[in-house]
Protein backbone atom coordinates (compact mmCIF):
# COMPACT_ATOMS: atom_id res chain seq x y z
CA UNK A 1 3.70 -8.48 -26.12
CA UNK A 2 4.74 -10.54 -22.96
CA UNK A 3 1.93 -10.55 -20.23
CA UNK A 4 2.97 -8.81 -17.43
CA UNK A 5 3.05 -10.52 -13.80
CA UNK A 6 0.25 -8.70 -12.20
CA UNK A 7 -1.94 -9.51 -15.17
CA UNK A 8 -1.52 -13.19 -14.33
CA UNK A 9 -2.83 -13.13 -10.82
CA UNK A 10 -6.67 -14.25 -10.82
CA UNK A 11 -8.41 -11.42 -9.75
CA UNK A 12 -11.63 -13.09 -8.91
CA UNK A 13 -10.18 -15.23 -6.16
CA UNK A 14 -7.88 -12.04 -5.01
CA UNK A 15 -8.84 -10.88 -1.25
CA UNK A 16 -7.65 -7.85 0.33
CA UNK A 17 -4.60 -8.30 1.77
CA UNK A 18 -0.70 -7.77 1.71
CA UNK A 19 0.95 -10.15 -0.94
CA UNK A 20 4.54 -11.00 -2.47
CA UNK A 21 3.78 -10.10 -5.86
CA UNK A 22 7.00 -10.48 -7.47
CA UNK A 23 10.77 -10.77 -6.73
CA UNK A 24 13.57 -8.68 -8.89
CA UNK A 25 16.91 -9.29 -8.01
CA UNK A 26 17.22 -7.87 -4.49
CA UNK A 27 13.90 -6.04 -4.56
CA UNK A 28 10.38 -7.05 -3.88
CA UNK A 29 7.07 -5.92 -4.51
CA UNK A 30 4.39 -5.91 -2.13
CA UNK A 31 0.74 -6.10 -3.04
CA UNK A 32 -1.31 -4.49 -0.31
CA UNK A 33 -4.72 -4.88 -1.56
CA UNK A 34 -6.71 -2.85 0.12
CA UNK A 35 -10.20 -3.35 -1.76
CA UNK A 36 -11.74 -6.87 -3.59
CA UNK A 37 -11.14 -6.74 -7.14
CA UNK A 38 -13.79 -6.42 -9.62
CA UNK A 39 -15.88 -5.49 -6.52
CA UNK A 40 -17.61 -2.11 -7.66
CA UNK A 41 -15.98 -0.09 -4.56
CA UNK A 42 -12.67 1.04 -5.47
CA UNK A 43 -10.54 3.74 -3.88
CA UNK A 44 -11.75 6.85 -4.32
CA UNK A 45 -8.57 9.29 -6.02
CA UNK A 46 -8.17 12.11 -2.90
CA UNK A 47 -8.26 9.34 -0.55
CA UNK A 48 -5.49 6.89 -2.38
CA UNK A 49 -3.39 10.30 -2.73
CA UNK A 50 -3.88 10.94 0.62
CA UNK A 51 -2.41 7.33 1.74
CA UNK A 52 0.33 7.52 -0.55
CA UNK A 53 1.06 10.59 0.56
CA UNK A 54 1.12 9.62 4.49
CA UNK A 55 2.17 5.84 3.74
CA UNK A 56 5.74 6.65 1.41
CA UNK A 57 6.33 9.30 4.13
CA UNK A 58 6.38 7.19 7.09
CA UNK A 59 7.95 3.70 5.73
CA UNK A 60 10.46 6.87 3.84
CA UNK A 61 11.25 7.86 8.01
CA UNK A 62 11.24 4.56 9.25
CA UNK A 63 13.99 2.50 10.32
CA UNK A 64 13.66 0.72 6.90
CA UNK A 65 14.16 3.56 4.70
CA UNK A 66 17.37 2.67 3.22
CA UNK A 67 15.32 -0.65 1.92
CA UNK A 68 12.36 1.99 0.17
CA UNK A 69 12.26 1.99 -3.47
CA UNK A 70 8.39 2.92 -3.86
CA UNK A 71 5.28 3.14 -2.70
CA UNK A 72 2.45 4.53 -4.97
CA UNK A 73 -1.56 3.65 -6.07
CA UNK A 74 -2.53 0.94 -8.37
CA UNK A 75 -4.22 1.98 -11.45
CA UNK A 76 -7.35 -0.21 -10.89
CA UNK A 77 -7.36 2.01 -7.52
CA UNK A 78 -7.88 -1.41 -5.27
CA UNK A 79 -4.48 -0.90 -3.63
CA UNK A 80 -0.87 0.06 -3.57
CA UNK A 81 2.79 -1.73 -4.69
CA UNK A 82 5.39 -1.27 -2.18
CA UNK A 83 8.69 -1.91 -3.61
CA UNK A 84 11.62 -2.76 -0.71
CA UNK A 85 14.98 -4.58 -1.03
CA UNK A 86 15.11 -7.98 0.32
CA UNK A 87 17.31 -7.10 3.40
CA UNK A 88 13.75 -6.03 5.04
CA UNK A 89 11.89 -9.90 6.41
CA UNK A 90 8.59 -10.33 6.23
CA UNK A 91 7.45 -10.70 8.89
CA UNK A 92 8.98 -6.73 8.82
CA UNK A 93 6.91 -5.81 6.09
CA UNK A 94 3.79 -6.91 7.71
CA UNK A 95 4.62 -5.23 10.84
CA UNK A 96 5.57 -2.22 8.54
CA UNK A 97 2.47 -2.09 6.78
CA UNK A 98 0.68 -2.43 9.80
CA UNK A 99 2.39 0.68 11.67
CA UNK A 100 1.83 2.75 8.84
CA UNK A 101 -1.51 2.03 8.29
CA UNK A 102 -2.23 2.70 12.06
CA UNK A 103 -0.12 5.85 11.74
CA UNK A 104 -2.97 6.84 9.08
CA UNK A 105 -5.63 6.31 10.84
CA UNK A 106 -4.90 8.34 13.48
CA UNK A 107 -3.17 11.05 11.51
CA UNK A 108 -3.78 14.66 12.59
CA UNK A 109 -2.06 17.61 11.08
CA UNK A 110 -0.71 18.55 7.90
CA UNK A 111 -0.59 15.97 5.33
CA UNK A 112 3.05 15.55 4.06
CA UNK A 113 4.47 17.17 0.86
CA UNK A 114 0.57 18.73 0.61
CA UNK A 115 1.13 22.27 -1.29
CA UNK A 116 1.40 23.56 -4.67
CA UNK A 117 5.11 23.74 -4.96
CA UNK A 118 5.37 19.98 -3.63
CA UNK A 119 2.98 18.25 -5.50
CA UNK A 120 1.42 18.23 -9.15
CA UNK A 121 -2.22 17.82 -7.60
CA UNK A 122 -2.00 19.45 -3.86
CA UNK A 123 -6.00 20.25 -3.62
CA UNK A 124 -6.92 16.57 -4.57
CA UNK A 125 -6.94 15.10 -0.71
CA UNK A 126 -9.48 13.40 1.56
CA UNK A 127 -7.66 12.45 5.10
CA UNK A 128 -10.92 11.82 6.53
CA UNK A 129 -11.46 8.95 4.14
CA UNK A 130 -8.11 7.82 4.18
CA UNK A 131 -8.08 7.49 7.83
CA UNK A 132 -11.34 5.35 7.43
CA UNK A 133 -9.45 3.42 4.50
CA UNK A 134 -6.35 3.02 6.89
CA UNK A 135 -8.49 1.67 9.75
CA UNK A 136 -10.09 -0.92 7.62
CA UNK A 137 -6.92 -2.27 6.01
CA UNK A 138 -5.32 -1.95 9.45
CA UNK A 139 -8.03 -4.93 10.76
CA UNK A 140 -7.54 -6.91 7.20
CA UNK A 141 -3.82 -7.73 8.31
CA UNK A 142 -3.96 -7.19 11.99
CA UNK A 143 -3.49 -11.36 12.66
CA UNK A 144 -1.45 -11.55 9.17
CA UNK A 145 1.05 -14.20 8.61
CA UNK A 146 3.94 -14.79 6.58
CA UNK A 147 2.53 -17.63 5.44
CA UNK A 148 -0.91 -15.20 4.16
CA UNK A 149 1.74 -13.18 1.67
CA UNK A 150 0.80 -15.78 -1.08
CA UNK A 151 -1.44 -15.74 -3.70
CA UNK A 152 -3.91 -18.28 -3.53
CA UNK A 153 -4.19 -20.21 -6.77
């Protein structure tokens, strides 16, 4: 089998951050990386639900929503893909990511789309933790640049 894009990004150079990680026609994944690779502290599962939950609900509301495809975990559980068309810059995406993840880490009230007839795994949640997680990341690209969206090599 082909090797896959994401499997040819070198991992032990990867930083957290929020990355182009691969173009498709008109749509574009974003790599928001969230922990180090490899690091031995990975996201734990009720807190990555909880900021997918939060985080595909607000850019979902936001002016951009007509440019959402997806937003969901990584498997390794060091960060998230966010899939938009190309009509969104950017320099919106960063200031995107940014809002949301500021929007999570001050979240109060009901997480979205939180009970048993709207999702498969509604008792699996930590917003606590994924306000921490969301205050972090918010600092990691606080200052970031179009021209940080690039892997280094």
């Amino acid at each position: 089998m082909n090797k896959i894009e994401s499997f040819k990004i070198n991992h032990d150079i990867l930083e957290r951050g929020l990355y182009v990680s691969r173009i498709d026609g008109d749509i574009v994944t974003y790599d928001i990386r969230v922990k180090l690779p490899n690091g031995g502290d990975y996201l734990k599962t009720d807190v990555m639900h909880t900021i997918e939950h939060i985080f595909a609900t607000f850019v979902r509301n936001s002016k951009y929503s007509e440019n959402v495809i997806y937003f969901g975990p990584m498997g390794c559980r060091t960060g998230f893909y966010l899939l938009l068309r190309d009509a969104v810059s950017k320099d919106e995406v960063i200031s995107l990511t940014k809002d949301a993840f500021s929007f999570i880490a001050n979240f109060e009230g009901e997480i979205p789309g939180n009970t048993k007839i709207e999702c498969g795994n509604y008792l699996e949640h930590d917003l606590d933790g994924a306000k921490k997680e969301a205050s972090v990341m918010f600092k990691v690209i606080e200052n970031w640049t179009t021209a940080d969206m690039n892997y280094k090599e």
